[in-house]
C-alpha atoms as a PDB file:
ATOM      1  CA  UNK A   1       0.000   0.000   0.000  1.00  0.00           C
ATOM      2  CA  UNK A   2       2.057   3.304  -1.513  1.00  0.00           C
ATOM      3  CA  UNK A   3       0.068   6.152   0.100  1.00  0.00           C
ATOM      4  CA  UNK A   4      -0.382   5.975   4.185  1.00  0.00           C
ATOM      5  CA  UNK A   5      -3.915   6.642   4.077  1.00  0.00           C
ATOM      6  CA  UNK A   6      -5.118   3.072   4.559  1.00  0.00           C
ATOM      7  CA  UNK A   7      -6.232   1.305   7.984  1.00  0.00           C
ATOM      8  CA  UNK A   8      -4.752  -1.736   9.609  1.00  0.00           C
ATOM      9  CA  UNK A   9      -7.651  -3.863  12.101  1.00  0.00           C
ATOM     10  CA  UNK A  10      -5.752  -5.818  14.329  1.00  0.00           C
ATOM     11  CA  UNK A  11      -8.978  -8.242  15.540  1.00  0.00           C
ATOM     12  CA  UNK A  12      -9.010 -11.787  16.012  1.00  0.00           C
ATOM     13  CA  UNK A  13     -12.727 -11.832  16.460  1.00  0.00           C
ATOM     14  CA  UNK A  14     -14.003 -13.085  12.553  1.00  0.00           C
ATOM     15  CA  UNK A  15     -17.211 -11.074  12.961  1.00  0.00           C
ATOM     16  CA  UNK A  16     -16.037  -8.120  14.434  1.00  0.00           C
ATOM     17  CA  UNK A  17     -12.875  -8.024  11.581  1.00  0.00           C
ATOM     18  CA  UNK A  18     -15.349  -8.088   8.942  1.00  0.00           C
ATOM     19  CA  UNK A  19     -17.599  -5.478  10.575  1.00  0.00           C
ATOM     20  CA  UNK A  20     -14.568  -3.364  11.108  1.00  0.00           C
ATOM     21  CA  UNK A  21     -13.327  -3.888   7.424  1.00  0.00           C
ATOM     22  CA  UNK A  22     -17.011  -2.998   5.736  1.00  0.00           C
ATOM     23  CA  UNK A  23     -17.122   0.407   7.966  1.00  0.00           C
ATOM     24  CA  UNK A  24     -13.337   1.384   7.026  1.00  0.00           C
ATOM     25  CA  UNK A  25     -14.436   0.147   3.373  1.00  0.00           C
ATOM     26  CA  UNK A  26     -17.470   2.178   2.726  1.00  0.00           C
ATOM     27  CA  UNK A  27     -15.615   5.169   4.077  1.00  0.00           C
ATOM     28  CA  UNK A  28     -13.550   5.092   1.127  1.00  0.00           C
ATOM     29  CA  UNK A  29      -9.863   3.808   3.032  1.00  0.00           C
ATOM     30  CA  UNK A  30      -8.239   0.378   2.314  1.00  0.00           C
ATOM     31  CA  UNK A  31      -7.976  -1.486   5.050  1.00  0.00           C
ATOM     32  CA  UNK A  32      -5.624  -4.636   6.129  1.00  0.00           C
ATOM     33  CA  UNK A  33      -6.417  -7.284   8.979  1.00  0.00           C
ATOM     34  CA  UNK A  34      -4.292  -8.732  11.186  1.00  0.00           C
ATOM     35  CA  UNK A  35      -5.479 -12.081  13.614  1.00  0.00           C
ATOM     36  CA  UNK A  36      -3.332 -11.421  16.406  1.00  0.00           C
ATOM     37  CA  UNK A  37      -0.580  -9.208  17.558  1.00  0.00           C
ATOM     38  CA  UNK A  38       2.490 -10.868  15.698  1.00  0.00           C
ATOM     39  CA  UNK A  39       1.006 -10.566  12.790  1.00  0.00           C
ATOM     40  CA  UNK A  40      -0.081  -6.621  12.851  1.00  0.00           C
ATOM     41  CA  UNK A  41       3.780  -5.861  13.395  1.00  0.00           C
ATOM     42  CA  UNK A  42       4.634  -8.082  10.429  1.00  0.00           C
ATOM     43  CA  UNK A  43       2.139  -6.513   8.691  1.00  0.00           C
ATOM     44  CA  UNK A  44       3.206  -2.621   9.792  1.00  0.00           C
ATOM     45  CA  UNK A  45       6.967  -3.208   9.039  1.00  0.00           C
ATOM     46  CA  UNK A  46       6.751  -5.230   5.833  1.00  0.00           C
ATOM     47  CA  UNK A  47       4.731  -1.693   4.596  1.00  0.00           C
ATOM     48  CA  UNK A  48       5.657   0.833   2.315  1.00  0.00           C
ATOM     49  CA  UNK A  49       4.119   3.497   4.716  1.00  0.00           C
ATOM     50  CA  UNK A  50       2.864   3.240   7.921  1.00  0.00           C
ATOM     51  CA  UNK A  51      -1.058   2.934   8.241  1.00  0.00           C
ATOM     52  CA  UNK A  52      -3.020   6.006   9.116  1.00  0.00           C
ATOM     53  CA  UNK A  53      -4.945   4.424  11.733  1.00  0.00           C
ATOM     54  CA  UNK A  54      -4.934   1.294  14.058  1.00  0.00           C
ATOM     55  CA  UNK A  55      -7.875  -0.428  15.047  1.00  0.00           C
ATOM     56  CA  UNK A  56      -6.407  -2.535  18.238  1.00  0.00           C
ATOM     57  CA  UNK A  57      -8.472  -5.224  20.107  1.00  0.00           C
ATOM     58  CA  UNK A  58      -6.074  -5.763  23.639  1.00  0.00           C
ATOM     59  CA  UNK A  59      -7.286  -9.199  24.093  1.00  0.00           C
ATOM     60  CA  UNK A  60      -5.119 -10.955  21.465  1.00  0.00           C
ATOM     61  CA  UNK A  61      -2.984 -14.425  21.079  1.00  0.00           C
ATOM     62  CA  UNK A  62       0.450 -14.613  20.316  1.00  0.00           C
ATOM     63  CA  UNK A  63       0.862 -10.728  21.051  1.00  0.00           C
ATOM     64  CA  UNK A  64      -1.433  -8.868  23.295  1.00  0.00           C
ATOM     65  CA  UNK A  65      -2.711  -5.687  22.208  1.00  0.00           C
ATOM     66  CA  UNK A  66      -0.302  -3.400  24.805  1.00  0.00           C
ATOM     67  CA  UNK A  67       2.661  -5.313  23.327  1.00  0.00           C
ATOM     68  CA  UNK A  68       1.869  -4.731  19.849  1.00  0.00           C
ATOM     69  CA  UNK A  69       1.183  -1.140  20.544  1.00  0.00           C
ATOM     70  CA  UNK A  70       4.594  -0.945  22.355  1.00  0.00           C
ATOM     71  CA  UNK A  71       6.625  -3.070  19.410  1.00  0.00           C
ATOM     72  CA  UNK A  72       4.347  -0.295  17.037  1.00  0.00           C
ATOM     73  CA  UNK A  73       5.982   2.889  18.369  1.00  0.00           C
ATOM     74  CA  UNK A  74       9.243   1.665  18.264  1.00  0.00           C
ATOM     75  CA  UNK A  75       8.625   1.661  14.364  1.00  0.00           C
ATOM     76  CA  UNK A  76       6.125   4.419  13.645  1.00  0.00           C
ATOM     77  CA  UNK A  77       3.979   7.169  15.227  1.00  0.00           C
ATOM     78  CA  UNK A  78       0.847   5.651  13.823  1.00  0.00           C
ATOM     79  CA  UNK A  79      -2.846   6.546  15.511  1.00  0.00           C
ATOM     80  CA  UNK A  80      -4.091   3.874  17.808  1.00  0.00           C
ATOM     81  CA  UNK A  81      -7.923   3.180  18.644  1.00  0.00           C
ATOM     82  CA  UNK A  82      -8.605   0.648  21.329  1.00  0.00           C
ATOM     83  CA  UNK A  83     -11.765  -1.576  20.114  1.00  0.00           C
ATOM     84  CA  UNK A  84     -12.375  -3.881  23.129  1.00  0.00           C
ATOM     85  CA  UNK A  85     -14.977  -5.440  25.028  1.00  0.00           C
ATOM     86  CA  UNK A  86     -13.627  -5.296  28.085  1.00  0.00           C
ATOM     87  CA  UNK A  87     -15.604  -3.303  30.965  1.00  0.00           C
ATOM     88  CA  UNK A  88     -15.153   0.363  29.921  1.00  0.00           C
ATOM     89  CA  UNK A  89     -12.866   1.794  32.691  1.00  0.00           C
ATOM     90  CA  UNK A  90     -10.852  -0.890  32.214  1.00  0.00           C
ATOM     91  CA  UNK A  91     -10.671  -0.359  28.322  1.00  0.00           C
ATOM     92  CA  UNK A  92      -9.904   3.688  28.746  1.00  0.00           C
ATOM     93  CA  UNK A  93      -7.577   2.863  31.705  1.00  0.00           C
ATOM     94  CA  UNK A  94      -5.532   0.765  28.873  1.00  0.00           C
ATOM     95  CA  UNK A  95      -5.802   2.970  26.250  1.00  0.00           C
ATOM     96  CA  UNK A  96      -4.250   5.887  28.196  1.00  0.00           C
ATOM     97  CA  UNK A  97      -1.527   3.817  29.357  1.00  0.00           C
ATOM     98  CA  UNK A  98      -0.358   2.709  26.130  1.00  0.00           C
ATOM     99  CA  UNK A  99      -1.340   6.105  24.645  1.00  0.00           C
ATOM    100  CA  UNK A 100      -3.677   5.524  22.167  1.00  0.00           C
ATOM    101  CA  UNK A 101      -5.942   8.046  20.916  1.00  0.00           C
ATOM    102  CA  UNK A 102      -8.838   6.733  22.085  1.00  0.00           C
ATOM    103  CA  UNK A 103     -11.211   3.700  22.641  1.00  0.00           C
ATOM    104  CA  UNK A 104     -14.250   2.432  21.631  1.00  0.00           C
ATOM    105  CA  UNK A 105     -16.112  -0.484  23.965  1.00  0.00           C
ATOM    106  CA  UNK A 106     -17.816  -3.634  22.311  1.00  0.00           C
ATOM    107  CA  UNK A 107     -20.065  -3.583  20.749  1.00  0.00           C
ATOM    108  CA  UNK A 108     -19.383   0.003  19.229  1.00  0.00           C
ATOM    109  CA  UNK A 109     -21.442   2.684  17.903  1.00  0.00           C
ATOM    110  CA  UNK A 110     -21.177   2.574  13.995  1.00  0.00           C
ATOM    111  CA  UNK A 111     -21.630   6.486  13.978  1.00  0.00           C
ATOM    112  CA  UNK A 112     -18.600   6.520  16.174  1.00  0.00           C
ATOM    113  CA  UNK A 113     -16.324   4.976  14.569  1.00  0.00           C
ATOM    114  CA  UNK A 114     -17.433   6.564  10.692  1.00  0.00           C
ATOM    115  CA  UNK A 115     -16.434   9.983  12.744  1.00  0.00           C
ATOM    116  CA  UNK A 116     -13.467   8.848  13.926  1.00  0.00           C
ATOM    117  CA  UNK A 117     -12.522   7.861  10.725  1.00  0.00           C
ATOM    118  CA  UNK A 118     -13.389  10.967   8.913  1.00  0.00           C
ATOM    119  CA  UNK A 119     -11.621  12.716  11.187  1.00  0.00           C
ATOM    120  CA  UNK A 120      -8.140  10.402  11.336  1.00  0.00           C
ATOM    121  CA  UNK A 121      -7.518   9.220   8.172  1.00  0.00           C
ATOM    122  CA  UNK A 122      -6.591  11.259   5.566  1.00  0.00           C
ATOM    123  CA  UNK A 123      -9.034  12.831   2.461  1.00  0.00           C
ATOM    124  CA  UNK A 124      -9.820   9.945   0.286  1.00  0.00           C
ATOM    125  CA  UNK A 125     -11.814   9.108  -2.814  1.00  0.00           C
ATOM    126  CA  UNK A 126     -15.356   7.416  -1.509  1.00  0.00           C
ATOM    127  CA  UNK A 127     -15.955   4.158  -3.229  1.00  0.00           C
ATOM    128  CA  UNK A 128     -18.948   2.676  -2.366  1.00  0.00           C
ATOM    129  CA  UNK A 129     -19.263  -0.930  -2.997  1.00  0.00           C
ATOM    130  CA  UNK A 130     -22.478  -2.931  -3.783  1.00  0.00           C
ATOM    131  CA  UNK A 131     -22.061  -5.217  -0.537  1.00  0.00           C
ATOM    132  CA  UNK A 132     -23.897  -6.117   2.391  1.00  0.00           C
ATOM    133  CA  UNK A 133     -24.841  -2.740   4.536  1.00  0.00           C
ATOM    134  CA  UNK A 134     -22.348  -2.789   8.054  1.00  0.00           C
ATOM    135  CA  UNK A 135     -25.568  -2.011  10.157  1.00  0.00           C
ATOM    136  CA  UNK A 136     -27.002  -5.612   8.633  1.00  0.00           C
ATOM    137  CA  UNK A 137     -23.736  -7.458   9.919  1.00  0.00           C
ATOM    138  CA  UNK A 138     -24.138  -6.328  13.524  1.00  0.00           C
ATOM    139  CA  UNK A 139     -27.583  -8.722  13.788  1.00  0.00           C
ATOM    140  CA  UNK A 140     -26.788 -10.825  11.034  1.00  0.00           C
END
C-alpha cells in the first residue's frame, strides 16, 4: 500500500474483523487485517508506509494488544484506537496507558467509529461498494 492513508484492524474476532473492514471500506480507506498481535507488526513493518490508523483489540494471542502497541511505536507514530470489550474503565484505563488516541467499547457505535474515521484518516476518494450494509452485519 504506496500512500499511508489506509487502515490496519488488528482483531481476532471473525465477525467483528469483517464489521470493522465494511465500515473502514465504505468510508472510502483500504484497510488490512491482522489475527493477532504478531502478525499486525509483520504486517506494519513489511509496509511501504505506515497505516493512518490502528484499530487494536487488547485481548489478542500470540501478542497482546499493549505489546503490539509498544513493538508499534518503536517503528512508527501511527494513531491507535482501542476496540475492546472489556468493561469500559478498564478499556480507557488501557488505552491511556499505552497512549492511544482513544477507545471504543464492544459492541461500538457505527456512527462513532465513521467519525473517527473521517476525522483520522486522511481525504480519500469514496468508493462505495455494492455489498452487504455494516448495520445488517451487527444482527446478522
Amino acid at each position: 500500500m504506496e500512500a499511508n492513508n489506509w487502515v490496519l484492524i488488528v482483531e481476532d474476532d471473525d465477525s467483528i474483523a469483517d464489521l470493522l473492514m465494511e465500515i473502514v471500506e465504505q468510508s472510502g480507506c483500504p484497510a488490512l487485517r491482522a489475527r493477532d498481535g504478531a502478525e499486525g507488526l509483520e504486517v506494519v513493518i513489511t509496509a511501504r508506509r505506515p497505516p493512518a490508523l490502528v484499530l487494536l483489540d487488547l485481548m489478542l494471542p500470540r501478542m497482546d494488544g499493549e505489546t503490539l502497541c509498544h513493538e508499534l511505536r518503536a517503528h512508527c507514530d501511527v494513531p491507535i484506537v482501542v476496540v475492546s470489550g472489556d468493561r469500559p474503565d478498564r478499556v480507557e484505563s488501557a488505552a491511556r496507558r499505552i497512549g492511544a488516541i482513544t477507545s471504543l467499547k464492544k459492541p461500538f457505535d457505527l456512527d462513532a467509529l465513521s467519525w473517527l474515521l473521517d476525522r483520522l484518516v486522511p481525504p480519500r476518494k469514496v468508493v462505495r461498494r455494492k455489498r452487504q450494509p455494516a448495520r445488517d452485519l451487527v444482527t446478522a
